[in-house]
C-alpha atoms as a PDB file:
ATOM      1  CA  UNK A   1      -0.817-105.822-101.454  1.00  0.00           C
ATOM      2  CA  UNK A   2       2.595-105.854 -99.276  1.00  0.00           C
ATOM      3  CA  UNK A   3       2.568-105.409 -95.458  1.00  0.00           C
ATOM      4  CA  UNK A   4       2.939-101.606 -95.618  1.00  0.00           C
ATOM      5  CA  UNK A   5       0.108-101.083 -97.809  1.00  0.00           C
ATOM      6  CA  UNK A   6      -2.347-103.654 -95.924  1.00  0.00           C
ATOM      7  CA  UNK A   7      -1.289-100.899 -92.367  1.00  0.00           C
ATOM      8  CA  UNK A   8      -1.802 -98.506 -93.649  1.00  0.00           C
ATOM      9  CA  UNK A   9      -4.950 -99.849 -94.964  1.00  0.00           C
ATOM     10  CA  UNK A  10      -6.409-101.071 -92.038  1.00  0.00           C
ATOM     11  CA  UNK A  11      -5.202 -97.421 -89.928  1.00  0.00           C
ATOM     12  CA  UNK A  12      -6.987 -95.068 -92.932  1.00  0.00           C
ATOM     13  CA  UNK A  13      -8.699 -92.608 -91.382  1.00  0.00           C
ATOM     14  CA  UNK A  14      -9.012 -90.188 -93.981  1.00  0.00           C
ATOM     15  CA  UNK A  15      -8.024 -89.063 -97.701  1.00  0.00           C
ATOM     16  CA  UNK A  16      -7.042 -92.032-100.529  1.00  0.00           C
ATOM     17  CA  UNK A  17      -4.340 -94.580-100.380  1.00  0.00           C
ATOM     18  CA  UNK A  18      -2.530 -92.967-104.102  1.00  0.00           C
ATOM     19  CA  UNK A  19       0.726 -92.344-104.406  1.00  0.00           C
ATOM     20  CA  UNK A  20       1.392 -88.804-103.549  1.00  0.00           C
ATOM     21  CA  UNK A  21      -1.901 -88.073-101.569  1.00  0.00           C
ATOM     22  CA  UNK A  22      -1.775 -86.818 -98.275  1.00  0.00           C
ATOM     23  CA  UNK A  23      -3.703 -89.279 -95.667  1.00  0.00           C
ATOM     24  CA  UNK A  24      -4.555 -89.333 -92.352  1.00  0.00           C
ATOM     25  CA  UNK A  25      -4.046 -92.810 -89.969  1.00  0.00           C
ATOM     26  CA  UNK A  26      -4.847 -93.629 -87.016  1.00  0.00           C
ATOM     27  CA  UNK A  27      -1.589 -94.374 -84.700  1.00  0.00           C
ATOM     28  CA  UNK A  28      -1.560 -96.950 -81.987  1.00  0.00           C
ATOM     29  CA  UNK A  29       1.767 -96.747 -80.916  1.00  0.00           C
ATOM     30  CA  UNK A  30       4.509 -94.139 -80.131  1.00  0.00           C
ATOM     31  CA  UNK A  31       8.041 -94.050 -78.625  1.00  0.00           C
ATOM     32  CA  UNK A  32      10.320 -91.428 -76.994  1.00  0.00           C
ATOM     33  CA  UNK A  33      13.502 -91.321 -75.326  1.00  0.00           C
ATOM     34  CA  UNK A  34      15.367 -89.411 -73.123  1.00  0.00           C
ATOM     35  CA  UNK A  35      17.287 -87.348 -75.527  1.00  0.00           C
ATOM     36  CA  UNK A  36      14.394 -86.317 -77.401  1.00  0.00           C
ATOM     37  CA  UNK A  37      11.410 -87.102 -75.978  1.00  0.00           C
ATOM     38  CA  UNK A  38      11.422 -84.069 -73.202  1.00  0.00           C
ATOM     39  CA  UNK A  39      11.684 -81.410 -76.317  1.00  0.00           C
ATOM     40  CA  UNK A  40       8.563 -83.475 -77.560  1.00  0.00           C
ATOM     41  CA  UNK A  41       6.478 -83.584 -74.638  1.00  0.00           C
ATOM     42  CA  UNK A  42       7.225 -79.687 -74.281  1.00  0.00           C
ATOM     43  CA  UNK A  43       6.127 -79.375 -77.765  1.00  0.00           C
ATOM     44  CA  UNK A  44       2.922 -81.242 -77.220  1.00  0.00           C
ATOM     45  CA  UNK A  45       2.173 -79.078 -73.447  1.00  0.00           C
ATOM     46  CA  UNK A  46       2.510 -75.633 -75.687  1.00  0.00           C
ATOM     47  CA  UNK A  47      -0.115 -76.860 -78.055  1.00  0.00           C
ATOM     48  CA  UNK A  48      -2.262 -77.907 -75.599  1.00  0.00           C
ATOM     49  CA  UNK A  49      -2.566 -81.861 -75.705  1.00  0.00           C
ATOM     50  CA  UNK A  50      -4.075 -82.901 -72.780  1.00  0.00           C
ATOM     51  CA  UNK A  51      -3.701 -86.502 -72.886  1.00  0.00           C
ATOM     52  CA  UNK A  52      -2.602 -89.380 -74.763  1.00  0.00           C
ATOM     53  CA  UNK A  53      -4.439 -90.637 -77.676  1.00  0.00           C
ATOM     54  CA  UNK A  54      -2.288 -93.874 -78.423  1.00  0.00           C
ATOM     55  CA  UNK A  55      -3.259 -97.493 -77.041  1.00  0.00           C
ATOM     56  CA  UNK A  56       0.660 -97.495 -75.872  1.00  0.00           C
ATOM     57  CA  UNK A  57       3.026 -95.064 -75.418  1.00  0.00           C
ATOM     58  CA  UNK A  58       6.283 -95.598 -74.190  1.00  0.00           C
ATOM     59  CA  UNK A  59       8.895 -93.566 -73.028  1.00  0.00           C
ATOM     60  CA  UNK A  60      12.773 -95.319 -72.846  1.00  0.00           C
ATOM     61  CA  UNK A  61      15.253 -93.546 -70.516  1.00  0.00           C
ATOM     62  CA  UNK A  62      18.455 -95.142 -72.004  1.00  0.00           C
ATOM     63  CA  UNK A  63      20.663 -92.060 -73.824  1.00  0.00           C
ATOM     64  CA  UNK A  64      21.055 -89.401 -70.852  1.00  0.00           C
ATOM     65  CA  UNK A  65      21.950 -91.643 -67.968  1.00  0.00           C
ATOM     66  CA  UNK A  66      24.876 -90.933 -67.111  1.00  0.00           C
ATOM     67  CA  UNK A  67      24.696 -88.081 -64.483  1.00  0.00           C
ATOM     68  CA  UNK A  68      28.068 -85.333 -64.760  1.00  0.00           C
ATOM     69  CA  UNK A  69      25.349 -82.607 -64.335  1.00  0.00           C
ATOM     70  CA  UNK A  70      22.109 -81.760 -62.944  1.00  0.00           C
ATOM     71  CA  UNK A  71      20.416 -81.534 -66.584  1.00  0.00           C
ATOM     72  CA  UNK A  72      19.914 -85.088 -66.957  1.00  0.00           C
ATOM     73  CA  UNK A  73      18.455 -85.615 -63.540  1.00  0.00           C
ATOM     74  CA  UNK A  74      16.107 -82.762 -64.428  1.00  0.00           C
ATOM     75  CA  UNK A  75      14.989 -84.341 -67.666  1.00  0.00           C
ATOM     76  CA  UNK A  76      14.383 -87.706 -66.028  1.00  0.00           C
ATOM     77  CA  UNK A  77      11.885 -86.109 -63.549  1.00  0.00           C
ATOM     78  CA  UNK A  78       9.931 -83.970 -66.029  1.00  0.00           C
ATOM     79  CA  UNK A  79       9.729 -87.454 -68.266  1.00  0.00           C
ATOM     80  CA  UNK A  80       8.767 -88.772 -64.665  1.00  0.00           C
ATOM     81  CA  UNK A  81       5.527 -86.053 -64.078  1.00  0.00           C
ATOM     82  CA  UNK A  82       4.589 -86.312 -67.363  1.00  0.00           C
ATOM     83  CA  UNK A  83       3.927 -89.676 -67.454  1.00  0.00           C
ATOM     84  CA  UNK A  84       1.879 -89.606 -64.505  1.00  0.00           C
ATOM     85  CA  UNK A  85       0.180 -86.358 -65.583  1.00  0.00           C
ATOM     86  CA  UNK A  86      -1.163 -88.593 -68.675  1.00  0.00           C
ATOM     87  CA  UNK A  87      -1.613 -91.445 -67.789  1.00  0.00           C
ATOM     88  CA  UNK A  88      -0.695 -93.822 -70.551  1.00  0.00           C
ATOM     89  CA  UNK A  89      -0.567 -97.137 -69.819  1.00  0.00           C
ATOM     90  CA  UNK A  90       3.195 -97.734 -70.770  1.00  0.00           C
ATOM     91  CA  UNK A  91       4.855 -94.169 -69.513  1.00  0.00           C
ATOM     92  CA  UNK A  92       4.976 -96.364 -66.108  1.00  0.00           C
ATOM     93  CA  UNK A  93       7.677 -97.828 -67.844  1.00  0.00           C
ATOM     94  CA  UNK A  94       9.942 -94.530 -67.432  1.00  0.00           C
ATOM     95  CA  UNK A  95       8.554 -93.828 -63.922  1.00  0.00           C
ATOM     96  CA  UNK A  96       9.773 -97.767 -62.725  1.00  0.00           C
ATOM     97  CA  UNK A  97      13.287 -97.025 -64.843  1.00  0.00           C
ATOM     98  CA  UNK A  98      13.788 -93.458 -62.870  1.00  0.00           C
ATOM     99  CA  UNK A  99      11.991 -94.716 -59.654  1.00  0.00           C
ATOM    100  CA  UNK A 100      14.537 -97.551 -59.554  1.00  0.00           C
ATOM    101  CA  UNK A 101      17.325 -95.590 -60.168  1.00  0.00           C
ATOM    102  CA  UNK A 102      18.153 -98.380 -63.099  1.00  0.00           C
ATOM    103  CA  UNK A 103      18.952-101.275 -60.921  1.00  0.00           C
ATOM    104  CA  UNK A 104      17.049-103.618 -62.643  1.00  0.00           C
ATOM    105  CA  UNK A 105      14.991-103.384 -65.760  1.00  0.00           C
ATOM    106  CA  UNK A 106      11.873-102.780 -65.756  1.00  0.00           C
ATOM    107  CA  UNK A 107       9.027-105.027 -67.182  1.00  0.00           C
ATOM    108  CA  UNK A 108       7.705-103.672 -70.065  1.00  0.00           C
ATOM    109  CA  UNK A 109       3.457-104.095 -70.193  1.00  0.00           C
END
């Protein structure tokens, strides 16, 4: 069994590892950015996902930094209240890189 099967394995929540069956796995991870990641978290507000179900989430601000217009600044502080509105132990990672305005990196957890 290679490395992919023996993940997916061990994150089988539901239906049978067979080619062309549909499963369901458990995820432990996920990671946004800034260029995508406030269309996602809009996404997951309309349908009503209250809080984060992953053991780490993480949420890079490293596309839209550059500020010629407002629109950046404005995604970086909805990234910014999101992360504190659930809680996930890693979105502190985008609230220290847009609380320190980038100076220095931030340690990851």
């Amino acid at each position: 069994m290679n490395i992919t099967r023996k993940i997916i394995k061990a994150h089988l929540v539901s239906g049978e590892m067979k080619a062309g069956s549909e499963i369901g796995i458990k995820i432990d991870q996920t990671l946004t950015q800034d260029s995508t990641g406030t269309m996602a978290y809009l996404q997951f507000e309309s349908m009503g996902i209250d809080k984060v179900k992953t053991e780490l989430s993480v949420a890079y601000i490293d596309h839209n930094t550059l500020q010629s217009g407002f629109e950046n600044a404005d995604d970086h502080a909805y990234i910014q209240s999101t992360a504190y509105a659930y809680q996930s132990r890693a979105t502190a990672f985008a609230i220290r890189c847009i609380s320190s305005g980038f100076r220095a990196p931030a340690k990851l957890l």
